[in-house]
Protein backbone atom coordinates (compact mmCIF):
# COMPACT_ATOMS: atom_id res chain seq x y z
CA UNK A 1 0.00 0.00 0.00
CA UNK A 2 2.72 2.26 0.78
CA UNK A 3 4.34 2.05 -2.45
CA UNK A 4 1.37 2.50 -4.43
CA UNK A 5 0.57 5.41 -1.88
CA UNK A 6 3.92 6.85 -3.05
CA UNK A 7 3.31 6.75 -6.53
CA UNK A 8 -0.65 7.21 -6.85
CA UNK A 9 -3.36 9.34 -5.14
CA UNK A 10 -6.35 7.55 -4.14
CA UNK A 11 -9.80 8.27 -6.24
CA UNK A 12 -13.59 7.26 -5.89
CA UNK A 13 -14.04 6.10 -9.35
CA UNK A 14 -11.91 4.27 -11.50
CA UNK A 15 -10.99 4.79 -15.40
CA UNK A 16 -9.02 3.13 -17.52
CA UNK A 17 -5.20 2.63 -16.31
CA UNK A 18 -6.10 2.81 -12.72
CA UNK A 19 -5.37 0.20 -9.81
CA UNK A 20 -7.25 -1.59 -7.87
CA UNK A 21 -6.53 -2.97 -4.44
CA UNK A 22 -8.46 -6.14 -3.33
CA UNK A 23 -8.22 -6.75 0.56
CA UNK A 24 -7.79 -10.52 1.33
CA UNK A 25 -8.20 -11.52 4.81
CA UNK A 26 -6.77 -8.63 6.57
CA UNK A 27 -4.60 -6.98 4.31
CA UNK A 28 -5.03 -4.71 0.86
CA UNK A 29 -2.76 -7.87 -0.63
CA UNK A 30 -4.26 -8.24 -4.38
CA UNK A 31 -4.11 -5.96 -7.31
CA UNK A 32 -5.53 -5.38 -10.78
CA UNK A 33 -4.99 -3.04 -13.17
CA UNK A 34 -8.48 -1.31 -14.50
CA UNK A 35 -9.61 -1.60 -18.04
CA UNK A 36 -13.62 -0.62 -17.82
CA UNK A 37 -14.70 -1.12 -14.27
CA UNK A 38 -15.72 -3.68 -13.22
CA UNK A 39 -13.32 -5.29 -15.28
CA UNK A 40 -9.74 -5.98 -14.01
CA UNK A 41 -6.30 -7.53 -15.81
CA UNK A 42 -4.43 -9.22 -12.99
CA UNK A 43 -2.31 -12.66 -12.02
CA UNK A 44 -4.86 -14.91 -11.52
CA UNK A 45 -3.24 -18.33 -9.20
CA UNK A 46 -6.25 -20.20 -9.96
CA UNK A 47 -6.28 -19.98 -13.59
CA UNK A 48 -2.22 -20.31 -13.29
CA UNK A 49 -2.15 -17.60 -15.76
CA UNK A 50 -2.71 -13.65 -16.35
CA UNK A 51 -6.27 -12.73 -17.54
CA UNK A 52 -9.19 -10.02 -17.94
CA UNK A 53 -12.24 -10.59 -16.08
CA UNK A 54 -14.84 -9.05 -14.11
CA UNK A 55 -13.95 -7.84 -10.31
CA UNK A 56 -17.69 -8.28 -9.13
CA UNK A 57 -18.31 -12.00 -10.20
CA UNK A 58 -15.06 -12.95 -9.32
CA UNK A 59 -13.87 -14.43 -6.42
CA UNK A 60 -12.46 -10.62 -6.02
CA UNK A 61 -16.67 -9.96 -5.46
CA UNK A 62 -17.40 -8.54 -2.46
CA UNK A 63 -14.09 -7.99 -0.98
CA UNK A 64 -13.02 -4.62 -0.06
CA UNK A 65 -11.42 -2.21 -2.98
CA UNK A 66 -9.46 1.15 -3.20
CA UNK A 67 -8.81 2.47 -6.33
CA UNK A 68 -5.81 4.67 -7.39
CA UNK A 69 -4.63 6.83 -10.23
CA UNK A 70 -1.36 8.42 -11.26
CA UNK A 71 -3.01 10.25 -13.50
């Protein structure tokens, strides 16, 4: 978070090009980068590979998100 912090400001709504942060279990620990909200390019250890899909049907869905922009 604090490297991200460092390098981005923190917004409401995301565009195109922004991160997301996905908390899992206590910590903001998973990350995405933004391509139309609510979809998401990121590592995916399920599907052992990298991959675009939707944050909200996911098992990202209903986990707590911060979005950020360097923009």
């Amino acid at each position: 978070m604090n490297t991200v912090l460092s390098h981005c400001r923190e917004v409401q709504h995301p565009r195109p090009g922004d991160i997301a942060l996905f908390k899992v279990g206590r910590l903001f620990a998973h990350g995405g980068i933004v391509t139309q909200w609510p979809f998401i390019v990121h590592a995916s250890r399920q599907a052992r590979c990298v991959l675009e899909e939707r944050a909200d049907t996911s098992w990202l869905a209903g986990r707590a998100v911060k979005f950020f922009s360097r923009w």
